[in-house]
Protein backbone atom coordinates (compact mmCIF):
# COMPACT_ATOMS: atom_id res chain seq x y z
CA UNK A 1 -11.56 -10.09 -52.34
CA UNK A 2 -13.31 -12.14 -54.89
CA UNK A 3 -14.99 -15.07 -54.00
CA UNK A 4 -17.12 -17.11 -56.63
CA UNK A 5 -20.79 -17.78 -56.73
CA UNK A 6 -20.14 -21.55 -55.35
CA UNK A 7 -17.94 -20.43 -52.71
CA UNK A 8 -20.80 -18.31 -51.83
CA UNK A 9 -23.20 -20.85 -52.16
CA UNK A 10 -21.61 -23.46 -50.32
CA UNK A 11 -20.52 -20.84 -47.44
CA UNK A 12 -24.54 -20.57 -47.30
CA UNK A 13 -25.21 -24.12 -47.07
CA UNK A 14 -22.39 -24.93 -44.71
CA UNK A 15 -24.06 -21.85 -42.39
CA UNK A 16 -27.37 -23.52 -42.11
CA UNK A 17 -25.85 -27.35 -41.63
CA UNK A 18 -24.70 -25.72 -38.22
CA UNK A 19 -27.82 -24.59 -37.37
CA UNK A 20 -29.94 -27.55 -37.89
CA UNK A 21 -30.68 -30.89 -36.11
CA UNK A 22 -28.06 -33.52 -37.77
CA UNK A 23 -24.81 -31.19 -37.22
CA UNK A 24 -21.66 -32.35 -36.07
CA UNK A 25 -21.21 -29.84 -33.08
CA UNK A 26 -23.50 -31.05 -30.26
CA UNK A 27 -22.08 -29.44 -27.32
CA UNK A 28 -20.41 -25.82 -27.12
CA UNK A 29 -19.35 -23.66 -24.23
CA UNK A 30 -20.69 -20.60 -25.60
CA UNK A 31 -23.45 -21.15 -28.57
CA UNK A 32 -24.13 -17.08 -28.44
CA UNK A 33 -20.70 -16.64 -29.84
CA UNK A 34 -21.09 -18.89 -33.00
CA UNK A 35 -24.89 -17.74 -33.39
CA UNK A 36 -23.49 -13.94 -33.71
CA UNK A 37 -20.17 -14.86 -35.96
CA UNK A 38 -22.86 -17.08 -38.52
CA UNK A 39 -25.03 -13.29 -38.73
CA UNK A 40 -21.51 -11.27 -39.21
CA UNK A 41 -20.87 -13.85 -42.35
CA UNK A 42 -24.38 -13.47 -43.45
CA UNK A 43 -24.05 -9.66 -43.11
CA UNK A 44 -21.32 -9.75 -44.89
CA UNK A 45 -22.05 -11.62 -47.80
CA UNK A 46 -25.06 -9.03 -48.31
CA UNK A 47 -23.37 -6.20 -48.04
CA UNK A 48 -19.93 -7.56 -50.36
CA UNK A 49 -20.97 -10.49 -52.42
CA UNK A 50 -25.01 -9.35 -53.29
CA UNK A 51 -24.29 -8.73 -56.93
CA UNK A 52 -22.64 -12.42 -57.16
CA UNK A 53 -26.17 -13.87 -56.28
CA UNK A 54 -28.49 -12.03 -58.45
CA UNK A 55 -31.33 -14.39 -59.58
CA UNK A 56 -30.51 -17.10 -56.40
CA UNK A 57 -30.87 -14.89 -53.15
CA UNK A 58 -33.49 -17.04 -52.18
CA UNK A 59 -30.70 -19.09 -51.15
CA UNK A 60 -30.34 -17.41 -48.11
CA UNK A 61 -34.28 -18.52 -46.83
CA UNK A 62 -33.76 -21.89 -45.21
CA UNK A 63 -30.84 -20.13 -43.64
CA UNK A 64 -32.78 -17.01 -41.68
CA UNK A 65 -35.75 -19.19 -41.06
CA UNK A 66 -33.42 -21.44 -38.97
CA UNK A 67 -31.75 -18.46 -37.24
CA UNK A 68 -34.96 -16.82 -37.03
CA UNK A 69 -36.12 -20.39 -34.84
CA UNK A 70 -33.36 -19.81 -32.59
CA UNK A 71 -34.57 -17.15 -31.16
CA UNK A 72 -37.33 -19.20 -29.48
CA UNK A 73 -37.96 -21.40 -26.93
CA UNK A 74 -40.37 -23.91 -27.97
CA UNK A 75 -44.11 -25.17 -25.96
CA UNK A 76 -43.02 -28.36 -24.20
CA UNK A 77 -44.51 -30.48 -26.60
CA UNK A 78 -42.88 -32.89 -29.04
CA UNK A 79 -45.08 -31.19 -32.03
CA UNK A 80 -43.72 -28.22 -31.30
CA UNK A 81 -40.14 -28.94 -30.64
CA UNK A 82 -40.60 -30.81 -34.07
CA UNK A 83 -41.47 -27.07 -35.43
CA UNK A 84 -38.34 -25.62 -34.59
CA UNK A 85 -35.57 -28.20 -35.53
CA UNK A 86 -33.82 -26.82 -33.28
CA UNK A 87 -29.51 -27.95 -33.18
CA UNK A 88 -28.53 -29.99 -29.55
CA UNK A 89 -26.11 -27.41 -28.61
CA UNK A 90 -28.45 -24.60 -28.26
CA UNK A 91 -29.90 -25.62 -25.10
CA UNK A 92 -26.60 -27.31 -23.75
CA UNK A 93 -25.34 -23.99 -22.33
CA UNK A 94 -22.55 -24.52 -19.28
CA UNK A 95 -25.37 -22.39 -16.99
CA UNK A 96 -27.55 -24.87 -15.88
CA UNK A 97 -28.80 -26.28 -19.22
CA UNK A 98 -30.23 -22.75 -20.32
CA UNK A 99 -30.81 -21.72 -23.60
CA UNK A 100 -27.68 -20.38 -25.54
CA UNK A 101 -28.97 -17.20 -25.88
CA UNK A 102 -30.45 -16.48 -23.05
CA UNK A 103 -28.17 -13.94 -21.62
CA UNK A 104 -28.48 -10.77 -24.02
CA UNK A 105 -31.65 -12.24 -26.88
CA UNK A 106 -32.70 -8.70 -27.71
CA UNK A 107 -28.86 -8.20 -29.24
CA UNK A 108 -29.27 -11.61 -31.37
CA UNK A 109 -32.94 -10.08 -32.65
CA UNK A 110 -31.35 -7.39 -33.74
CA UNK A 111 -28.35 -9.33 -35.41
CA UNK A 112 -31.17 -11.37 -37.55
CA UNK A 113 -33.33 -7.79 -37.59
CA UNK A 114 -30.39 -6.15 -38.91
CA UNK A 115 -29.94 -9.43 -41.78
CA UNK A 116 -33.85 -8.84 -42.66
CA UNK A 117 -33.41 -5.37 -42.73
CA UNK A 118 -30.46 -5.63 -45.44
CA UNK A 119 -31.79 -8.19 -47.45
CA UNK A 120 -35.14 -5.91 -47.83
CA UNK A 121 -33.49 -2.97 -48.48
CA UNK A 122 -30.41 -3.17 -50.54
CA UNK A 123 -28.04 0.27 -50.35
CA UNK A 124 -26.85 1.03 -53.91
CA UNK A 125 -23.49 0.57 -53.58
CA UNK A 126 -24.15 -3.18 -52.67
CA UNK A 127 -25.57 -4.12 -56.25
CA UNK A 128 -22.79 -3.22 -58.41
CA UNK A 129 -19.97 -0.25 -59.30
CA UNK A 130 -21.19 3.06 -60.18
CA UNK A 131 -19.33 6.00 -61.05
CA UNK A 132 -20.35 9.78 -61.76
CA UNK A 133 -22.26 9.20 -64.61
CA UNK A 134 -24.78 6.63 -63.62
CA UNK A 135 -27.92 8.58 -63.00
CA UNK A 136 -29.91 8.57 -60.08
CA UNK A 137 -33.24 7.38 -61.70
CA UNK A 138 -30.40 4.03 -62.60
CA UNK A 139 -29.64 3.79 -59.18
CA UNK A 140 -33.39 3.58 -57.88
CA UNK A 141 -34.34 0.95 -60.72
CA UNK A 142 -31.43 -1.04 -59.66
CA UNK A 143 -32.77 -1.16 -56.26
CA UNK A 144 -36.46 -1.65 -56.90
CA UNK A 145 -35.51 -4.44 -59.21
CA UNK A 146 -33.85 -6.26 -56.68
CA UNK A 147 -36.23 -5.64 -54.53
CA UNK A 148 -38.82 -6.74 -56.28
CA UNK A 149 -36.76 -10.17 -57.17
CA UNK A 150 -36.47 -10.57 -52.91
CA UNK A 151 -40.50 -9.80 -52.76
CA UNK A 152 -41.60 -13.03 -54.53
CA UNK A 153 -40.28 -15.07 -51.61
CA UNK A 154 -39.59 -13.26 -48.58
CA UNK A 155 -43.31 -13.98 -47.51
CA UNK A 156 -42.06 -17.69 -46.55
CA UNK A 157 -39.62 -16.14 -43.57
CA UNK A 158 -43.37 -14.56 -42.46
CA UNK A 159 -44.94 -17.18 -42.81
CA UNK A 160 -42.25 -19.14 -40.46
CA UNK A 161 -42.71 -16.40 -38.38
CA UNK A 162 -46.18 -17.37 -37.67
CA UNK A 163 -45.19 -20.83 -37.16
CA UNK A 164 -43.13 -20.46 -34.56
CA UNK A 165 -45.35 -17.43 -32.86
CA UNK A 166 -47.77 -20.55 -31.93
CA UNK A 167 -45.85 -23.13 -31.48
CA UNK A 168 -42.95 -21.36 -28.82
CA UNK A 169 -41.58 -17.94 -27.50
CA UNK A 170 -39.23 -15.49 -27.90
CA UNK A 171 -36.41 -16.27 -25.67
CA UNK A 172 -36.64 -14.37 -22.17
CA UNK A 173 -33.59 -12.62 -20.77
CA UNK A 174 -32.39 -14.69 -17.79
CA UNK A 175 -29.80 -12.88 -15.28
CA UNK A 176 -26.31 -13.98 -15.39
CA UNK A 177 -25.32 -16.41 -12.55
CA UNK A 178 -23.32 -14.07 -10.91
CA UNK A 179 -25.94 -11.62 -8.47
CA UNK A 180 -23.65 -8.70 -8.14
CA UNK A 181 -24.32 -7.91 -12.14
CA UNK A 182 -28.17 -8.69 -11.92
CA UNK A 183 -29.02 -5.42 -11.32
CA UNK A 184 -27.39 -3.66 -14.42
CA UNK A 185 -28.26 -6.91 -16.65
CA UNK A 186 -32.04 -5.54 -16.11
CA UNK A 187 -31.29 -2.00 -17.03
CA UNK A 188 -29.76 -2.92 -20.17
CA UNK A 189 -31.98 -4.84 -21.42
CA UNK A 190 -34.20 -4.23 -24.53
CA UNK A 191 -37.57 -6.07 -25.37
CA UNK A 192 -36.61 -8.68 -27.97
CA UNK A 193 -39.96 -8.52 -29.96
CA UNK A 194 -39.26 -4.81 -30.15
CA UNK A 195 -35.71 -5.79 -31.91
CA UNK A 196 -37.46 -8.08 -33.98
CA UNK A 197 -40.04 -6.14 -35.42
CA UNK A 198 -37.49 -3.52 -37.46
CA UNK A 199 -37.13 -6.99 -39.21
CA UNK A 200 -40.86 -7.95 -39.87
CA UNK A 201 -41.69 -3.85 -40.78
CA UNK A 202 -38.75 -3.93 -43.37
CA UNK A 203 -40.64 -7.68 -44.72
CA UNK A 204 -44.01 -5.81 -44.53
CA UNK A 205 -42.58 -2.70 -46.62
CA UNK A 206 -41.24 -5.14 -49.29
CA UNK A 207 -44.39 -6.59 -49.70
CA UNK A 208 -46.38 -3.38 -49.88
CA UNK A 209 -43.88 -2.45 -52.45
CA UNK A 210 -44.73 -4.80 -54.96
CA UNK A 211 -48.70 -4.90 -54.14
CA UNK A 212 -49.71 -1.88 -52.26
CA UNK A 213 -52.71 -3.16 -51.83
CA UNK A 214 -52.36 -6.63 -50.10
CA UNK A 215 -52.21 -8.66 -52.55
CA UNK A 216 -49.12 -10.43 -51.29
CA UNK A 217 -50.71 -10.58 -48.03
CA UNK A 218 -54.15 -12.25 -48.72
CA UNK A 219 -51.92 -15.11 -50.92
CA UNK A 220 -49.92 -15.61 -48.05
CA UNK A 221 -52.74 -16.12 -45.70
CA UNK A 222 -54.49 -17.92 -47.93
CA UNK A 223 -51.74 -20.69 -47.52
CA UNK A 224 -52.06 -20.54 -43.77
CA UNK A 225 -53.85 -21.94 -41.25
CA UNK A 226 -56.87 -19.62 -39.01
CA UNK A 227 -54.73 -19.23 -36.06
CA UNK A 228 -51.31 -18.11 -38.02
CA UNK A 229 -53.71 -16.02 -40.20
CA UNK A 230 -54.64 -14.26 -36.76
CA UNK A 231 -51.01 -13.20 -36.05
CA UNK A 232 -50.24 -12.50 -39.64
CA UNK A 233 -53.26 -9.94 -39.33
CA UNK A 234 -52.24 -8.56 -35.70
CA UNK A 235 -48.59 -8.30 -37.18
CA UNK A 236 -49.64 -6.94 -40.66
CA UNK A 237 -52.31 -4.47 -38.44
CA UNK A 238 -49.35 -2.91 -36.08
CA UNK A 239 -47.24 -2.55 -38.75
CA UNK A 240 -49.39 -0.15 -40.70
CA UNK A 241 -49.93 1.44 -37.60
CA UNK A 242 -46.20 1.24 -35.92
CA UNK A 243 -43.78 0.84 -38.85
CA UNK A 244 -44.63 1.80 -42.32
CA UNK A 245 -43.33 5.16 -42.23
CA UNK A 246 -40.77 4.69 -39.30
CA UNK A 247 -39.20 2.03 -41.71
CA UNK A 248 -39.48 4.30 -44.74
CA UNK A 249 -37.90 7.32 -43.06
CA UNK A 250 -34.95 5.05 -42.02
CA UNK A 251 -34.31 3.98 -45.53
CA UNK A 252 -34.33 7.28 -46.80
CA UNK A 253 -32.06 8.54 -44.04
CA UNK A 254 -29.40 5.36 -45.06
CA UNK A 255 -29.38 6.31 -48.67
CA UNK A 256 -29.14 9.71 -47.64
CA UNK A 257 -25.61 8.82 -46.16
């Protein structure tokens, strides 16, 4: 289905005006359900529309920095609920005023992982047609290229990252109301920063891309503050410890496929 570069655009833009303080929708039953239907659109416009926005994915930044906010709870300060813009419906849950995510936030990590993840590290067939006779050293140019156009400004979703590191918390899973399921809500629970960090690994990997040796890194800190430079170092430090080549083997595994 074709759908033009403004339809795209404005789909974008209309995405994010949910998300933010001055929307229209201040009370919902269940905000979990619209947070995961605004990643399946965002997912979806990576994977089919990509080649539409060549030159303007930075369009999609205002957008995953506000869905990466949701996934916190903010201090309970004004200056740091100022931080987060956070929308009115997301802590106007039914249950007892909790926050909309609350019930399953390592599955909405990995929704906004899984967006990170695909804007980093675009699969061939996502950035145009090919047929038998486009060559394989094509194929990797067309991916480096774009991912060397995403590298000049994915730093800012990092640097929001540190932002909100010091300024709230990763939403905690709370139990459901009913007791009887308490037990296997536990269990199935994964650790949300865990989720989160296939997203920051795939940001890392970008970056080292394009300046393998930090140069994207020491401009980024150099437009932060001492204490977000500290968690950009702890990040950037597990990362090169953790996920460089955990990341790297997964991409090659994908393209593999």
């Amino acid at each position: 289905m074709f759908v033009s570069q403004y339809g795209i655009e404005n789909t974008i833009k209309t995405l994010h005006g949910l998300l933010i303080p001055s929307t229209n929708i201040k009370d919902i039953k269940s905000g979990y359900i619209l947070y995961h239907q605004i990643c399946m659109v965002v997912q979806q416009l990576l994977q089919s529309h990509r080649r539409s926005l060549t030159g303007r994915l930075h369009l999609f930044l205002p957008l995953l920095i506000q869905l990466l906010s949701i996934q916190y709870t903010p201090h309970r300060t004004s200056q740091s609920r100022r931080v987060f813009n956070h929308p009115p419906w997301l802590f106007k849950s039914k249950q007892q005023n909790r926050h909309a995510l609350s019930a399953n936030p390592s599955f909405h990590t990995t929704l906004f992982s899984r967006l990170l993840t695909l804007l980093c590290t675009p699969s061939p067939s996502t950035l145009g047609s090919f047929n038998s006779h486009t060559s394989a050293v094509n194929l990797v140019d067309k991916v480096r290229k774009s991912r060397l156009e995403i590298s000049e400004f994915i730093s800012t979703v990092m640097h929001a990252f540190c932002s909100f590191e010091l300024s709230g918390r990763l939403v905690s899973p709370q139990p459901p109301l009913d007791k009887s399921i308490v037990q296997s809500f536990h269990q199935s629970q994964r650790n949300p920063r865990d989720a989160l960090n296939t997203g920051l690994y795939a940001i890392f990997d970008i970056m080292d891309m394009a300046s393998p040796n930090d140069e994207r890194i020491i401009a980024l800190a150099a437009s932060m503050s001492k204490s977000q430079v500290a968690i950009l170092r702890k990040e950037h430090g597990e990362w090169k410890r953790f996920g460089r080549w955990k990341n790297n083997e997964h991409d090659n595994n994908r393209d593999e496929r």
